[in-house]
Protein backbone atom coordinates (compact mmCIF):
# COMPACT_ATOMS: atom_id res chain seq x y z
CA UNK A 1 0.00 0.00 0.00
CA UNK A 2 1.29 3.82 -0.51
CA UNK A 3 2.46 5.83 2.61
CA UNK A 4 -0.33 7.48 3.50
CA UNK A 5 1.93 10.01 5.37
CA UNK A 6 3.46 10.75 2.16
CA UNK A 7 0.65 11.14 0.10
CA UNK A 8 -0.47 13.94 2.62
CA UNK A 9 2.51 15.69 2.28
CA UNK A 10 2.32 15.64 -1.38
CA UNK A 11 -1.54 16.76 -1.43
CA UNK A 12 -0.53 19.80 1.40
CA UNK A 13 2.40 20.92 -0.83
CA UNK A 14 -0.07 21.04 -3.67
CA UNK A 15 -2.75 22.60 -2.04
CA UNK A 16 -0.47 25.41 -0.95
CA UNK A 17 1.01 25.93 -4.42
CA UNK A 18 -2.59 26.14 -5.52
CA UNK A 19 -3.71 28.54 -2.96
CA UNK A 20 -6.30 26.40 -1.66
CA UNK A 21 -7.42 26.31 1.62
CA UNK A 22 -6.83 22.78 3.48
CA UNK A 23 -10.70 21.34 3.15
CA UNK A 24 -11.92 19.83 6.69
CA UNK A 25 -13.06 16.53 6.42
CA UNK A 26 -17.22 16.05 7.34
CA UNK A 27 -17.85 13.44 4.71
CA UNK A 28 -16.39 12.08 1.22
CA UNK A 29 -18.22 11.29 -1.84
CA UNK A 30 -17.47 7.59 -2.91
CA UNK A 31 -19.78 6.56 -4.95
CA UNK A 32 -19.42 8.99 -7.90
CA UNK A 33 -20.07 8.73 -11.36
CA UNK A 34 -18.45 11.26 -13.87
CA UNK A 35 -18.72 12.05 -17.55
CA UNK A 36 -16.66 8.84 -18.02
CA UNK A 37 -19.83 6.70 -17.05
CA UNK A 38 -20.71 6.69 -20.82
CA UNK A 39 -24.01 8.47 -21.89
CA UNK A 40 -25.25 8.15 -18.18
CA UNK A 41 -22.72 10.44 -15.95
CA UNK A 42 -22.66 13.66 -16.38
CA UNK A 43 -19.31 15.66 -13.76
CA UNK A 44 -16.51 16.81 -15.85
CA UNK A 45 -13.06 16.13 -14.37
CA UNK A 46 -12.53 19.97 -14.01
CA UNK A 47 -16.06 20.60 -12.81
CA UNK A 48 -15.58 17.61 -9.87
CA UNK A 49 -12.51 19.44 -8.83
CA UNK A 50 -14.26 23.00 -8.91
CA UNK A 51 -17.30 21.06 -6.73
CA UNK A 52 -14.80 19.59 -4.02
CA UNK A 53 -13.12 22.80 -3.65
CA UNK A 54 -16.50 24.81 -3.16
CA UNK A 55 -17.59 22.11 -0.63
CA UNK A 56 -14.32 21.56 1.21
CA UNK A 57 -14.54 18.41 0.48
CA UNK A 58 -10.95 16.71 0.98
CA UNK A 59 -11.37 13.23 -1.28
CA UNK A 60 -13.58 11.93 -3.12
CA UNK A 61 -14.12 8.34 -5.14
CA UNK A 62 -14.90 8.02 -8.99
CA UNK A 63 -16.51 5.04 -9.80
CA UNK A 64 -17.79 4.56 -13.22
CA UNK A 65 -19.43 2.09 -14.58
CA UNK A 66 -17.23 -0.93 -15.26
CA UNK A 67 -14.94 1.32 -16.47
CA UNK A 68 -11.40 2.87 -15.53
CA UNK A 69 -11.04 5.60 -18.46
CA UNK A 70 -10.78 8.67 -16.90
CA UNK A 71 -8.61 7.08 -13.54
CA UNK A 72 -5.69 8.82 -14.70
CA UNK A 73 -6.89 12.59 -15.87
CA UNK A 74 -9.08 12.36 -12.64
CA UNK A 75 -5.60 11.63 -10.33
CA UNK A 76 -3.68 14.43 -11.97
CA UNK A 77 -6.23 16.74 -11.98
CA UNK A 78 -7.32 16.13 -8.36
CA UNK A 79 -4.04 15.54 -6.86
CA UNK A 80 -2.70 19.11 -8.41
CA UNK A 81 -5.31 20.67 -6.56
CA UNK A 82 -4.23 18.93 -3.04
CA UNK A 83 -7.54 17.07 -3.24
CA UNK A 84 -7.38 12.74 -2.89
CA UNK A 85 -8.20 11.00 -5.43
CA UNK A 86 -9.50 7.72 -4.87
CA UNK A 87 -9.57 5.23 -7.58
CA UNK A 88 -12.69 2.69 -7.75
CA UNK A 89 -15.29 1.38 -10.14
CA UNK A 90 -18.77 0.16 -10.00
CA UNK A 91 -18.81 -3.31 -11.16
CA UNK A 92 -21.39 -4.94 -12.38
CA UNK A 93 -22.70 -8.40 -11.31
CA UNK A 94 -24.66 -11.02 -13.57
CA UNK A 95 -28.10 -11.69 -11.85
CA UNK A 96 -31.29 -14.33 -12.50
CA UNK A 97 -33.44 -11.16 -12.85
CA UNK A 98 -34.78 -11.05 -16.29
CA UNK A 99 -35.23 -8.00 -18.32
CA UNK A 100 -33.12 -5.85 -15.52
CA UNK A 101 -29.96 -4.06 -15.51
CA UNK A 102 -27.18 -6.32 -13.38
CA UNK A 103 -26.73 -5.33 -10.00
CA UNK A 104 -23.50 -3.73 -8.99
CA UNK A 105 -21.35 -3.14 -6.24
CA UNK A 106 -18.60 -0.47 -6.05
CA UNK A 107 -14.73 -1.44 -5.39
CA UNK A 108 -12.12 1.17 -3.78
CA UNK A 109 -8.57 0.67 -4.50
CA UNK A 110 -6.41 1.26 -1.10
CA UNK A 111 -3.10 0.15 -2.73
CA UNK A 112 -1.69 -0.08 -6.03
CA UNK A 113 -2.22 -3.78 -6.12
CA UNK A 114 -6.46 -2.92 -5.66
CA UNK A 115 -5.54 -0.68 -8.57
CA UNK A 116 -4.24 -3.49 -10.78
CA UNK A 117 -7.47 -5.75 -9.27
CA UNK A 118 -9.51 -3.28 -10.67
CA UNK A 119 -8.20 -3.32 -14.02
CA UNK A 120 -8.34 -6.91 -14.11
CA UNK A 121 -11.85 -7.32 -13.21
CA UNK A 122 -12.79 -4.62 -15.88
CA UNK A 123 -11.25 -5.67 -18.54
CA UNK A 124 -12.32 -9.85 -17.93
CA UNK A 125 -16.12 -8.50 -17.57
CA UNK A 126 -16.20 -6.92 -20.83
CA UNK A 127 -14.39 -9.64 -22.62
CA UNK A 128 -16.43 -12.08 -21.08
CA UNK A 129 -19.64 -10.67 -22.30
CA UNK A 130 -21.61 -11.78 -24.99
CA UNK A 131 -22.98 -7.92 -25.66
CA UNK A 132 -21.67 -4.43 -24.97
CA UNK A 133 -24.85 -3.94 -23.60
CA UNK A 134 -24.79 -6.27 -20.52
CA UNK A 135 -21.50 -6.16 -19.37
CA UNK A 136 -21.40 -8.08 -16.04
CA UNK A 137 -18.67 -9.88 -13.93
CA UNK A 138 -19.25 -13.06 -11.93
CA UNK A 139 -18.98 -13.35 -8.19
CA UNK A 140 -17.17 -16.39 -8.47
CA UNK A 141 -14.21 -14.75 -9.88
CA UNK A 142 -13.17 -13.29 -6.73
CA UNK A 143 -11.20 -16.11 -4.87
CA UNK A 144 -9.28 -16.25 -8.00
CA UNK A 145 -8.42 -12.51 -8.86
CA UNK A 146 -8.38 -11.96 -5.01
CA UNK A 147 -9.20 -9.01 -3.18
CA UNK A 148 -6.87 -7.93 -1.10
CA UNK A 149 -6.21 -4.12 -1.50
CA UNK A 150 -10.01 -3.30 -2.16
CA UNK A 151 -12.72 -2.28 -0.31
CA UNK A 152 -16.62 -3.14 -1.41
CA UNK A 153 -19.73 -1.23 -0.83
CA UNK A 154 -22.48 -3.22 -1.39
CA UNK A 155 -23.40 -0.28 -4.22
CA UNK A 156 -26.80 0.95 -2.95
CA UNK A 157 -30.17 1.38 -4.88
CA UNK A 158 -28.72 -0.46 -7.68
CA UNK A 159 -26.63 -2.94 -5.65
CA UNK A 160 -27.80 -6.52 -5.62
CA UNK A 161 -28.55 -6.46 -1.93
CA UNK A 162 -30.93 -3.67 -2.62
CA UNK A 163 -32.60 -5.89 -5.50
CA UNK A 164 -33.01 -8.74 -3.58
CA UNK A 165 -34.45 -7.04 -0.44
CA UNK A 166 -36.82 -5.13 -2.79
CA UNK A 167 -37.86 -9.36 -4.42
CA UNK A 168 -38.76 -9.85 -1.19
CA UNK A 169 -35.47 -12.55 -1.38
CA UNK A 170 -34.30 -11.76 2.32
CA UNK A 171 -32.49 -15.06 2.71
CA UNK A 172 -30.71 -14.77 -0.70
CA UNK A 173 -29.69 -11.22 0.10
CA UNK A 174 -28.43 -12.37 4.03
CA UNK A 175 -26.77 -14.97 2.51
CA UNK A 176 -24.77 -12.52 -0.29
CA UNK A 177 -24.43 -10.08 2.34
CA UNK A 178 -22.61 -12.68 4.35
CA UNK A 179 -20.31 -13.92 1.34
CA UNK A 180 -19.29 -10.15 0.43
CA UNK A 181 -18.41 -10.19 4.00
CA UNK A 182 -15.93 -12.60 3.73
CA UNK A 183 -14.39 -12.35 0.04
CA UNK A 184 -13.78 -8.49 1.83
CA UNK A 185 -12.85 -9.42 5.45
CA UNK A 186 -13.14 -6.01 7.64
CA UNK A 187 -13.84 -4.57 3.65
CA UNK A 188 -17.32 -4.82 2.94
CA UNK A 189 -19.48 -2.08 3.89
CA UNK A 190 -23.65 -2.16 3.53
CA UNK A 191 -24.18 1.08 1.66
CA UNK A 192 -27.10 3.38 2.54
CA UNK A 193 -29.00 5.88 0.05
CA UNK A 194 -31.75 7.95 0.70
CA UNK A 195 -33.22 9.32 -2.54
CA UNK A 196 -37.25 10.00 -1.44
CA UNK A 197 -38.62 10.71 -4.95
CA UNK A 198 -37.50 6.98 -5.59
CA UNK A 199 -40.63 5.03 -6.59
CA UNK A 200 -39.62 1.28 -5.03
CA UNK A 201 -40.43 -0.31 -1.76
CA UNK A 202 -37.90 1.24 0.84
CA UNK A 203 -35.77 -1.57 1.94
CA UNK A 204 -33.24 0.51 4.16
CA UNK A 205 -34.58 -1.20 7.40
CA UNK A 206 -33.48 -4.51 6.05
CA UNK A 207 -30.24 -3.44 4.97
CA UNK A 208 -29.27 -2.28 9.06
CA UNK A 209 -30.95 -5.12 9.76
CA UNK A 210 -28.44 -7.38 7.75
CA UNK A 211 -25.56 -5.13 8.86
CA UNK A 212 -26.94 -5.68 12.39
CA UNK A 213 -27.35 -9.06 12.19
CA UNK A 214 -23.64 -10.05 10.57
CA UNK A 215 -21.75 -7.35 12.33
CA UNK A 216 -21.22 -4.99 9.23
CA UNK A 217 -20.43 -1.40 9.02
CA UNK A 218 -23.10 0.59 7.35
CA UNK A 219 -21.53 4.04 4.63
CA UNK A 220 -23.77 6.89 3.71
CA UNK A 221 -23.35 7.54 0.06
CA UNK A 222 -25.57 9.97 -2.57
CA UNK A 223 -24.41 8.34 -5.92
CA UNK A 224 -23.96 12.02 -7.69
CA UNK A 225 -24.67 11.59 -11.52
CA UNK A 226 -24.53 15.68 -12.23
CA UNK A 227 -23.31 18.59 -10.47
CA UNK A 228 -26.18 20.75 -8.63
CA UNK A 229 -30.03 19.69 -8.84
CA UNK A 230 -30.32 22.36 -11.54
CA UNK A 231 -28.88 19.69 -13.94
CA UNK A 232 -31.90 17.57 -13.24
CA UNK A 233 -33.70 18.35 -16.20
CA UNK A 234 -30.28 18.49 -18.54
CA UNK A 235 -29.12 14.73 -17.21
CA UNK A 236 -32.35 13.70 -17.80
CA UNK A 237 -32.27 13.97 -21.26
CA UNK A 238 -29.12 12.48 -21.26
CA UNK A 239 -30.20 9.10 -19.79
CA UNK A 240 -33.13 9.10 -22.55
CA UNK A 241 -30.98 9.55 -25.41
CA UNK A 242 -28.69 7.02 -24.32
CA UNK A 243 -31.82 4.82 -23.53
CA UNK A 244 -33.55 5.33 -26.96
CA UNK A 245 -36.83 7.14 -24.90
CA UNK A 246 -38.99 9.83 -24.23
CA UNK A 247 -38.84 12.23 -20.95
CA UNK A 248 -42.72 11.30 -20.59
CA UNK A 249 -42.33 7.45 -20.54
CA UNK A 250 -42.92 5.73 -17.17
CA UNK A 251 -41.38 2.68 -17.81
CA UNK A 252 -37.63 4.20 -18.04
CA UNK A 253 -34.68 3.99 -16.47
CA UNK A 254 -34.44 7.49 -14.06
CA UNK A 255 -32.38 8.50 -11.60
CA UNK A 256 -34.02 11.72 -9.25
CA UNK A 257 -33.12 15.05 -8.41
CA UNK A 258 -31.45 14.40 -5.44
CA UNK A 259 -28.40 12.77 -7.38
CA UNK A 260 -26.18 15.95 -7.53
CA UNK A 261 -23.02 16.60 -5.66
CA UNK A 262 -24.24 16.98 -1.95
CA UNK A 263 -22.39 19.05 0.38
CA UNK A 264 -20.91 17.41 3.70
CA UNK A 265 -23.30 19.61 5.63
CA UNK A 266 -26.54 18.39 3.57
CA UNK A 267 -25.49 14.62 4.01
CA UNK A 268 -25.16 15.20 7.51
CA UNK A 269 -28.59 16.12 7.69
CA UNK A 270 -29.49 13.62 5.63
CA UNK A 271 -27.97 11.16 7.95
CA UNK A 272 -28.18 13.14 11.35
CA UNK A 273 -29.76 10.01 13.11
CA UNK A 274 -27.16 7.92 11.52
CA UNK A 275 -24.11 9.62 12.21
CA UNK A 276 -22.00 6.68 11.66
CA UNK A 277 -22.69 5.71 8.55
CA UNK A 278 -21.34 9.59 7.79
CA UNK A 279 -18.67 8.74 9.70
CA UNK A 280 -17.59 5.82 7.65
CA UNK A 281 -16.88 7.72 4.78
CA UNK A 282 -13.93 9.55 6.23
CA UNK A 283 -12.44 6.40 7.50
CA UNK A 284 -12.83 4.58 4.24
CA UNK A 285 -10.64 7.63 2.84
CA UNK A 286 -7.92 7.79 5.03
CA UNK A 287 -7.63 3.54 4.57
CA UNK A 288 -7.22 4.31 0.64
CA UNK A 289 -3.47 5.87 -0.20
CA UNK A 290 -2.75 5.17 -3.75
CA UNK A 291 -3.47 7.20 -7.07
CA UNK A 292 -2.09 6.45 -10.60
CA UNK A 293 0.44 8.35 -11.87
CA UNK A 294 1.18 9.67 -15.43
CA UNK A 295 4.92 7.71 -16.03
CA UNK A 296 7.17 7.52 -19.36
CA UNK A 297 5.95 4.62 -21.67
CA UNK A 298 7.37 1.33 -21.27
CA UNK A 299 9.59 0.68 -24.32
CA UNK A 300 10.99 -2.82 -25.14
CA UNK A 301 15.07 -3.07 -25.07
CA UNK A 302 16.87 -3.42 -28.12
CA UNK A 303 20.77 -4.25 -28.60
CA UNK A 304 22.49 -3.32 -31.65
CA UNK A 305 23.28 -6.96 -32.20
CA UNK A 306 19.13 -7.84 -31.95
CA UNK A 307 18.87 -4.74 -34.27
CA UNK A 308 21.60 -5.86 -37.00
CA UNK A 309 20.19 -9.37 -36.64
CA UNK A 310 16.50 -8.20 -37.51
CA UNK A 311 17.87 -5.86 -40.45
């Protein structure tokens, strides 16, 4: 894992070059999805920096959909600002549920070896699908990429515990919780979301009940898809252009007005009688110390002998 004493030092130094004043840490975004979640996010890499500035905000997660493509830009960008970057990804998960979008949990990368995991599990999920339209990884491909290095949120109204709860599939969802639990051990997190406008059967009693009930830690996260709640309208028509529908259709895939970039102070309210699951946020930040780096290409090594020879 990087020194996280180091990386610090490198984010103060940059902060003070960029005359930025050091943010105090309330809460972190880390489940994010930027303009890099393909015809569905909608937070520019400059933008997400301007955002965490305005809110103080020290870190904050990307996580884009079963993709890594703006990891790098994101680092630099964030980094130069004395912000933390933390790299992650929401991965998708093949599910029995017919004529749904897979379920998907999100992955943090603490070290540079999570990093790599990451990449892995990207690029096997998209070469192992049949379509570019249902890109999904299988849980059983864990043990063998291993997880050490990452950290798991169970990836909220989308996430498959979610689903299941709201199938009325308690004991399936228990039992996932519980095998999340231990491909992550002292990794897995339940994640929380409280969106009102949602139209699905609340299930965020069950969820503390599972985390209750198996001894889990429970994270507060808003999922932003687009900067303020002005955007609403604007992201909306994204999602139906990417979806092939119209703004009037019921039977669309939506996300609500409450998916912007929430200050620390509104999630706090949001979560005043959970405190902890606030809480949680800022220690899953300070466990994550790695960022990639922009490095020279790696060239292959020629000899003037191998060169003659080839000639």
């Amino acid at each position: 894992m990087g020194d996280p004493i180091r990386e610090a030092a490198l984010l103060d130094a940059a902060r003070k070059e960029a005359g930025a004043p050091k943010p105090v840490a309330d809460f972190v975004h880390l489940h994010l999805h930027s303009a890099y979640s393909l015809s569905e996010g909608a937070i520019k890499t400059g933008k997400l920096k301007d955002l965490c500035l305005a809110a103080g905000m020290p870190a904050v997660a990307v996580t884009d959909t079963n993709n890594l493509f703006g990891a790098l830009e994101v680092s630099d960008t964030l980094a130069a600002a004395g912000l933390q970057p933390i790299p992650g990804l929401q991965l998708s998960l093949a599910s029995d549920v017919k004529g749904a979008r897979p379920p998907a949990i999100v992955l943090l990368a603490q070290s540079e070896a999570g990093f790599r995991r990451l990449m892995r599990l990207s690029s096997r999920a998209y070469l192992a699908s049949a379509s570019p339209d249902y890109v999904a990884a299988a849980l059983s491909w864990f043990p063998d990429e291993g997880t050490e290095g990452l950290i798991c949120l169970s990836g909220g109204f989308d996430g498959p515990l979610d689903q299941l709860f709201r199938l009325d599939r308690g004991d399936e969802a228990m039992a996932l919780a519980a095998r999340l639990a231990e491909l992550f051990p002292n990794r897995f997190y339940v994640e929380l979301q409280r969106h009102p406008s949602r139209r699905a059967r609340p299930v965020e009693s069950d969820l503390i009940g599972a985390a209750d009930d198996l001894g889990l830690p429970v994270v507060a996260t808003n999922e932003p898809f687009f900067p303020k709640a002005d955007d609403y309208e604007a992201h909306d028509a994204l999602l139906c252009i990417a979806e092939g529908a119209y703004v009037h259709q019921e039977d669309r895939r939506a996300v609500t007005r409450d998916h912007y970039f929430k200050s620390a102070s509104e999630m706090r309210a949001l979560f005043a009688d959970l405190p902890e699951a606030i809480d949680a946020t800022i220690e899953i930040a300070r466990r994550c110390a790695y960022r990639p780096r922009t490095r020279q290409p790696i060239l292959p090594r020629f000899t003037k002998e191998a060169a003659r020879a080839g000639a």
